[in-house]
N, C-alpha and C. Protein backbone atom coordinates (compact mmCIF):
# COMPACT_ATOMS: atom_id res chain seq x y z
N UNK A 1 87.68 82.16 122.35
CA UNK A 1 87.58 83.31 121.46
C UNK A 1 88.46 83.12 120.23
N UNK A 2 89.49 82.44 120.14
CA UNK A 2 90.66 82.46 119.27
C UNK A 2 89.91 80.91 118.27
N UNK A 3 88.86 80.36 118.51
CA UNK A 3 88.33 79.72 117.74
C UNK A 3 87.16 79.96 116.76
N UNK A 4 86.51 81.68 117.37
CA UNK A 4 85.63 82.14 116.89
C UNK A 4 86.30 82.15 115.16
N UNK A 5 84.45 82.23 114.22
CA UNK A 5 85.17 82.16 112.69
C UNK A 5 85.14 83.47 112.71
N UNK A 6 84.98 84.92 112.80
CA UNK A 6 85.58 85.94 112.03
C UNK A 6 87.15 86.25 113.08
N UNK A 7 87.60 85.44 113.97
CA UNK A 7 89.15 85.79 114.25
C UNK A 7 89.52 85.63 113.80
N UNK A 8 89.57 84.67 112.19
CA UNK A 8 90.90 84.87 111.15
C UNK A 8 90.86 85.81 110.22
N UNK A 9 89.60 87.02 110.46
CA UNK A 9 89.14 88.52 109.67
C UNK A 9 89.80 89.51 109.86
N UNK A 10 90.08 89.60 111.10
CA UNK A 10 90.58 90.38 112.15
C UNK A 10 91.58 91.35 111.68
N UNK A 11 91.84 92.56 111.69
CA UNK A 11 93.32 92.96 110.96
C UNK A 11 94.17 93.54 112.20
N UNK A 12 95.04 92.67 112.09
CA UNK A 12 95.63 92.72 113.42
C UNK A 12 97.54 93.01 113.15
N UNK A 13 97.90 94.29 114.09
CA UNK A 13 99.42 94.91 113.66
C UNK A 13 100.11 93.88 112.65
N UNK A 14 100.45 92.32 112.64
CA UNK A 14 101.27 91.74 112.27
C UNK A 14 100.59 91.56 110.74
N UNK A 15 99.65 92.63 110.20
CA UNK A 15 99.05 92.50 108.47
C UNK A 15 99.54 93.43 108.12
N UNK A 16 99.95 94.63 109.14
CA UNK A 16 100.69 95.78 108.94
C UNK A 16 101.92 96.23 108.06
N UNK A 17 102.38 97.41 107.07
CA UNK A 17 103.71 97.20 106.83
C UNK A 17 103.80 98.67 107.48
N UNK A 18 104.67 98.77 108.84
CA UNK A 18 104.40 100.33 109.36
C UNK A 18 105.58 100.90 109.10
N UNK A 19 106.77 100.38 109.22
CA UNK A 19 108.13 100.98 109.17
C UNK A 19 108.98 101.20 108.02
N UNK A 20 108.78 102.77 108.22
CA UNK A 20 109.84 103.11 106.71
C UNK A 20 111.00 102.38 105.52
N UNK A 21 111.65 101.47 106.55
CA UNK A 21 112.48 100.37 106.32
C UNK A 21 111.32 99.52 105.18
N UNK A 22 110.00 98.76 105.39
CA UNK A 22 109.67 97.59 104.94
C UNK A 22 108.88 98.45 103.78
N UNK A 23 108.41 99.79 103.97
CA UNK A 23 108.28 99.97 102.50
C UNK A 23 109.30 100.33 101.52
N UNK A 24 110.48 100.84 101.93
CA UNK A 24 111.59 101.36 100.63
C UNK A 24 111.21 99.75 100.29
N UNK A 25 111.45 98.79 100.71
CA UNK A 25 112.29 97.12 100.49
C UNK A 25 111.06 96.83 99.40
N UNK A 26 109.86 97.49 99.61
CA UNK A 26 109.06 96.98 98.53
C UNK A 26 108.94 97.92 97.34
N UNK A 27 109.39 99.45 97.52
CA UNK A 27 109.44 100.06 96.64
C UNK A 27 110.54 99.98 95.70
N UNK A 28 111.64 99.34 96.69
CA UNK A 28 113.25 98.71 95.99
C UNK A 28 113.00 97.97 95.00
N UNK A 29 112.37 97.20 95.35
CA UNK A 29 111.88 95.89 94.36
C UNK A 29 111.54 96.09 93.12
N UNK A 30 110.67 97.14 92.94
CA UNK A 30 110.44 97.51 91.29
C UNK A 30 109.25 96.53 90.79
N UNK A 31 108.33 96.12 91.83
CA UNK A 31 107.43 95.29 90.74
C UNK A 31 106.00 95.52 91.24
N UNK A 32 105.69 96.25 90.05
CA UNK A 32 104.09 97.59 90.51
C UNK A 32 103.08 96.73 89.17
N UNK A 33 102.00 96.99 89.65
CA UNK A 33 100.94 96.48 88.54
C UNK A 33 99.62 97.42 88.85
N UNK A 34 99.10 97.94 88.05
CA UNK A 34 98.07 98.58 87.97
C UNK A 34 96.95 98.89 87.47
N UNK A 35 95.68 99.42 88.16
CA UNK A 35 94.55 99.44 87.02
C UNK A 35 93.86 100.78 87.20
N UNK A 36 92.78 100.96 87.07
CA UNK A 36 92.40 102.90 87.06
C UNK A 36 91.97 103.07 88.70
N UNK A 37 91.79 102.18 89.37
CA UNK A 37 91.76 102.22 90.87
C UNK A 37 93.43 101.98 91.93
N UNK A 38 93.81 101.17 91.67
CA UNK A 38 95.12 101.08 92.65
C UNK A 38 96.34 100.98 91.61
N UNK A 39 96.89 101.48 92.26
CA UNK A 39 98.77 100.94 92.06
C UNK A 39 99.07 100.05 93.16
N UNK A 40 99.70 99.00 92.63
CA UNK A 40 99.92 97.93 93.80
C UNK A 40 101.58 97.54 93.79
N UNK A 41 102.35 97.89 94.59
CA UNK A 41 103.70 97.08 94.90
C UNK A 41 103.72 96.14 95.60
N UNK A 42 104.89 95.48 95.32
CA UNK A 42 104.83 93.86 95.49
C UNK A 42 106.38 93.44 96.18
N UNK A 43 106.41 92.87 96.92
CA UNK A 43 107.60 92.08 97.19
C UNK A 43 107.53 91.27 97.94
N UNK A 44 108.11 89.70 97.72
CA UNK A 44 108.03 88.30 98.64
C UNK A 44 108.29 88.97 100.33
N UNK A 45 107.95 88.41 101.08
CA UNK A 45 108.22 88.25 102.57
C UNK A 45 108.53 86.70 103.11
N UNK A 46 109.22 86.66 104.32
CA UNK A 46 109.20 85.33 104.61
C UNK A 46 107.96 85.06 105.65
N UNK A 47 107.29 85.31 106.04
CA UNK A 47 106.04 84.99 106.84
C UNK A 47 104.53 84.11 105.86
N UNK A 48 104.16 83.92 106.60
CA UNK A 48 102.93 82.81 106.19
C UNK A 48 101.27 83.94 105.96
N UNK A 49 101.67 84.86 105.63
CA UNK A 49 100.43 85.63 105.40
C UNK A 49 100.91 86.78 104.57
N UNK A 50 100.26 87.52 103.53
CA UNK A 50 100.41 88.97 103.09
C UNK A 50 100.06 90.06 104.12
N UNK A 51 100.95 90.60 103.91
CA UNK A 51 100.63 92.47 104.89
C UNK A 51 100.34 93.79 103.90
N UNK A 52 99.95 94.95 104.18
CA UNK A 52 99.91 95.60 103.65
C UNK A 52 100.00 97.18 104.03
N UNK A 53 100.63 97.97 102.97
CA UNK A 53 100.80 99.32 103.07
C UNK A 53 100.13 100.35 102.68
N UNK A 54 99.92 101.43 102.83
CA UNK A 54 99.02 102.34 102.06
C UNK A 54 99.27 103.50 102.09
N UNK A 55 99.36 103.93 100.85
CA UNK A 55 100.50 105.47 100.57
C UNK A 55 99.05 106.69 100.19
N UNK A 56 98.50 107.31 100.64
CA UNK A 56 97.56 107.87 100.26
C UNK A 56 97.89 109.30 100.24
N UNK A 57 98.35 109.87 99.28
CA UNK A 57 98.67 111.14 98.98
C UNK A 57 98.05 112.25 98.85
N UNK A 58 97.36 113.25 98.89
CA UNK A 58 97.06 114.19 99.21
C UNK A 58 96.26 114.86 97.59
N UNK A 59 97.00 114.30 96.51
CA UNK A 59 96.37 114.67 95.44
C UNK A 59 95.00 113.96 95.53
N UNK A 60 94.45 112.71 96.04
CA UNK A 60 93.45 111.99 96.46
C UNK A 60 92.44 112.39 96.90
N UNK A 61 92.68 113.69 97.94
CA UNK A 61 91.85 114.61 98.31
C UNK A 61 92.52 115.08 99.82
N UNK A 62 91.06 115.79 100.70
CA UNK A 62 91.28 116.66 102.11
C UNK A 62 91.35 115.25 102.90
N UNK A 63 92.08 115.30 104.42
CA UNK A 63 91.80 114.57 105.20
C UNK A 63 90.68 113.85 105.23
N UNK A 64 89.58 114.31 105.39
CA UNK A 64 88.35 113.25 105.49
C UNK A 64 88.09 111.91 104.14
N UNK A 65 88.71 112.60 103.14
CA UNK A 65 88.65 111.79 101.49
C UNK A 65 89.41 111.01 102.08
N UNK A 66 90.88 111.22 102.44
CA UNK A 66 91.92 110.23 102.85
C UNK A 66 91.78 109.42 103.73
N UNK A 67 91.30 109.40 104.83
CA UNK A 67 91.20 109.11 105.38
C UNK A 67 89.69 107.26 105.53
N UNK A 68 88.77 107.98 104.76
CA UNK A 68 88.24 107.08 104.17
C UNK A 68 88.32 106.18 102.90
N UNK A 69 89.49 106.63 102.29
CA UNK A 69 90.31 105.42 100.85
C UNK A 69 90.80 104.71 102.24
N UNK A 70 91.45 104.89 102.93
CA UNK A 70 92.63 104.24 103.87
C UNK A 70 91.41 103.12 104.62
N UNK A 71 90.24 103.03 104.79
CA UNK A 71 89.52 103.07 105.87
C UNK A 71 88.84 101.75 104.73
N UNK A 72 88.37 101.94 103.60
CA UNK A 72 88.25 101.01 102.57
C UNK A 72 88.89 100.19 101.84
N UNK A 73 90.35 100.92 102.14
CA UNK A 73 91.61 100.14 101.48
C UNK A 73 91.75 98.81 102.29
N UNK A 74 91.85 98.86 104.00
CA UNK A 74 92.10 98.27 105.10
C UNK A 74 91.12 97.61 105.03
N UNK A 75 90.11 97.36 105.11
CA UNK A 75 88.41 96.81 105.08
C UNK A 75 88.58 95.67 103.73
N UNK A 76 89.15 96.19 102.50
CA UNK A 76 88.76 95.87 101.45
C UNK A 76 90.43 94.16 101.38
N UNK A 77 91.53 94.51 102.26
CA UNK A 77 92.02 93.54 102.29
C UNK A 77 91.94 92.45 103.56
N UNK A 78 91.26 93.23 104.61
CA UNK A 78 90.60 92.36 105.71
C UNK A 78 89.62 92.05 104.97
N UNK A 79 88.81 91.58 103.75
CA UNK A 79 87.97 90.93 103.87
C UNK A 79 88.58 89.70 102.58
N UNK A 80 89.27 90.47 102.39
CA UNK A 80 90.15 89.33 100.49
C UNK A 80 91.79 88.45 101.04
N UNK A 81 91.62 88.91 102.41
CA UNK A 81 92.72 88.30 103.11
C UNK A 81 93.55 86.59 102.09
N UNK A 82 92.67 86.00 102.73
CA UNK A 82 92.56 84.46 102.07
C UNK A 82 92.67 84.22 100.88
N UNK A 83 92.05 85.24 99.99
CA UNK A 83 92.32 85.54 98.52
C UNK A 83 93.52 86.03 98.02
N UNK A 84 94.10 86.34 98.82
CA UNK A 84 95.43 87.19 98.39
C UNK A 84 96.41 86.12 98.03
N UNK A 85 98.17 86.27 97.33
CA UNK A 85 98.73 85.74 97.56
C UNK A 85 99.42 85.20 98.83
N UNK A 86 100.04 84.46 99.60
CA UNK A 86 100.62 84.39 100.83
C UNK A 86 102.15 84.81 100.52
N UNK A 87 102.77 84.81 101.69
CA UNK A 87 104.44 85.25 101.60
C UNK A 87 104.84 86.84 100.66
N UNK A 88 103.85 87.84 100.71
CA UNK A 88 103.86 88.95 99.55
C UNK A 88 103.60 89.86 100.58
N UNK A 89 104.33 91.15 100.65
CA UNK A 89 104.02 92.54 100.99
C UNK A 89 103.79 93.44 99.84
N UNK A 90 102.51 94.08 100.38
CA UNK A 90 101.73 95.24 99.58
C UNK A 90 101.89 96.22 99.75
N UNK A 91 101.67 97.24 98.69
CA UNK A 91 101.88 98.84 99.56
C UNK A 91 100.81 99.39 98.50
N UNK A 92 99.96 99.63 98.67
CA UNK A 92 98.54 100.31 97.73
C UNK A 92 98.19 101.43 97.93
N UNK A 93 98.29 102.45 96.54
CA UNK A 93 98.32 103.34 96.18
C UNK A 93 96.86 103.37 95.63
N UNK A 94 96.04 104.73 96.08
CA UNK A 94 94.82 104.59 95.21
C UNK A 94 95.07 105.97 93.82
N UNK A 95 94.12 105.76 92.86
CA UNK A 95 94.22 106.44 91.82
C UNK A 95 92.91 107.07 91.79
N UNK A 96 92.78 108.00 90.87
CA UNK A 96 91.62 108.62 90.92
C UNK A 96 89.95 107.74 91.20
N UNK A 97 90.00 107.17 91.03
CA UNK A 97 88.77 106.41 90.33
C UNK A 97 88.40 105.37 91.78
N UNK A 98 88.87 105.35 93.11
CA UNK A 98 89.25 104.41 94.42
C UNK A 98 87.66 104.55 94.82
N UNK A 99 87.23 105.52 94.48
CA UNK A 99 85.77 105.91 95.17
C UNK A 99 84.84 105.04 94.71
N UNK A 100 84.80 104.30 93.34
CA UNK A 100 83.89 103.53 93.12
C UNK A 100 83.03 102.06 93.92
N UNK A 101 83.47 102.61 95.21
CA UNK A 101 83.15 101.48 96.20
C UNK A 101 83.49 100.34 96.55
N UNK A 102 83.46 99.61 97.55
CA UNK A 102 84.28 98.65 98.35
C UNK A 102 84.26 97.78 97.65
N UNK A 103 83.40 96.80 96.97
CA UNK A 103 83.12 95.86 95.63
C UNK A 103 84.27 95.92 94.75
N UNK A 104 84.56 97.20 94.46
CA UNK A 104 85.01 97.50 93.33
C UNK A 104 86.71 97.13 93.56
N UNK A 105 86.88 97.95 95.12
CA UNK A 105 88.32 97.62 95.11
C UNK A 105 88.70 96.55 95.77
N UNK A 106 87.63 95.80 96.67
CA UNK A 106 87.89 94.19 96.78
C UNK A 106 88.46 93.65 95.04
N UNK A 107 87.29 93.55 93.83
CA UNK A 107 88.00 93.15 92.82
C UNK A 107 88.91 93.60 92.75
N UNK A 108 89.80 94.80 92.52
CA UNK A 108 90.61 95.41 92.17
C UNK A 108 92.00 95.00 92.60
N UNK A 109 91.61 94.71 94.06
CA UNK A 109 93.35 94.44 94.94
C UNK A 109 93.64 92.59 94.58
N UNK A 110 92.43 92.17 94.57
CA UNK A 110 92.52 90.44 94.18
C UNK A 110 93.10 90.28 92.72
N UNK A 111 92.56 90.95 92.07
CA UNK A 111 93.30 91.06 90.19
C UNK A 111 94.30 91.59 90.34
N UNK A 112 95.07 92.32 90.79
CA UNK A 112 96.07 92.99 91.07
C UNK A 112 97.44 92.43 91.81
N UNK A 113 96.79 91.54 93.21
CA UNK A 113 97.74 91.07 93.80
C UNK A 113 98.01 89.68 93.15
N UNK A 114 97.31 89.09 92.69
CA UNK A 114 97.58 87.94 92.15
C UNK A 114 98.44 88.06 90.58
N UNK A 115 98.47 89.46 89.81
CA UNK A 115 99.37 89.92 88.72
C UNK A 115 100.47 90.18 89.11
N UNK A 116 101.03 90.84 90.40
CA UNK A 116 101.97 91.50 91.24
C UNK A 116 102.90 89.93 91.48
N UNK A 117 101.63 89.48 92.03
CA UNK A 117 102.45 87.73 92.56
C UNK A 117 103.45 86.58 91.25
N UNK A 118 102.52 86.86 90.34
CA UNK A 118 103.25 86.11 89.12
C UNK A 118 104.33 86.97 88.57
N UNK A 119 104.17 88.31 88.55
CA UNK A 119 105.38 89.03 88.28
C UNK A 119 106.84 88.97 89.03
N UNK A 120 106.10 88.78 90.56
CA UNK A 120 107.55 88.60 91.27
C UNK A 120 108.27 87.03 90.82
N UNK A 121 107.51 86.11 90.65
CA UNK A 121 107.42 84.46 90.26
C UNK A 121 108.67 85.00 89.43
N UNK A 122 108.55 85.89 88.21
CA UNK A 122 109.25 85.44 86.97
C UNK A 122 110.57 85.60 86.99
């Protein structure tokens, strides 16, 4: 099973950033990049893969709205996994405009994390 090809799709706890601790450390950091769909924070990790966070606030909409940004957010970096930078924790914020469909914020988090990534570089 662990040779099957969508087990490296998989989003599994260790893509996670769950503990209050690992987001201040990325909100500490100070290095956000954005476009009319996400706000993206950024900070190096020492592990061999990106993880990610997701702050979905309430101005976004009712539970069910939220609940499905979160549901596309998660989907949309389980599938850009490989695309992402490596050694980087995320914490993604959606903005008004998140609804324009999964396409949209696959592009969105790949242009984004890879701006986030050269920013931390500098």
């Amino acid at each position: 099973m662990a040779d099957s090809p969508t087990s490296d799709q998989r989003f599994l706890a260790e893509h996670h950033l769950r503990s209050p601790v690992d987001f201040a450390r990325v909100y500490n950091r100070r290095c956000s990049v954005a476009d009319g769909r996400l706000v993206v924070y950024a900070c190096r990790n020492e592990l061999n893969h990106p993880r990610v966070g997701l702050s979905v606030s309430r101005k976004v909409g009712g539970a069910v709205v939220r609940n499905r940004c979160r549901r596309l957010l998660r989907e949309a970096f389980r599938l850009e996994r490989a695309n992402l930078p490596q050694h980087v924790d995320l914490v993604l914020i959606p903005r008004h405009a998140w609804n324009e469909g999964l396409a949209a914020l696959r592009r969105s988090l790949v242009d984004l994390a890879r701006r986030a990534a050269r920013k931390l570089d500098r």
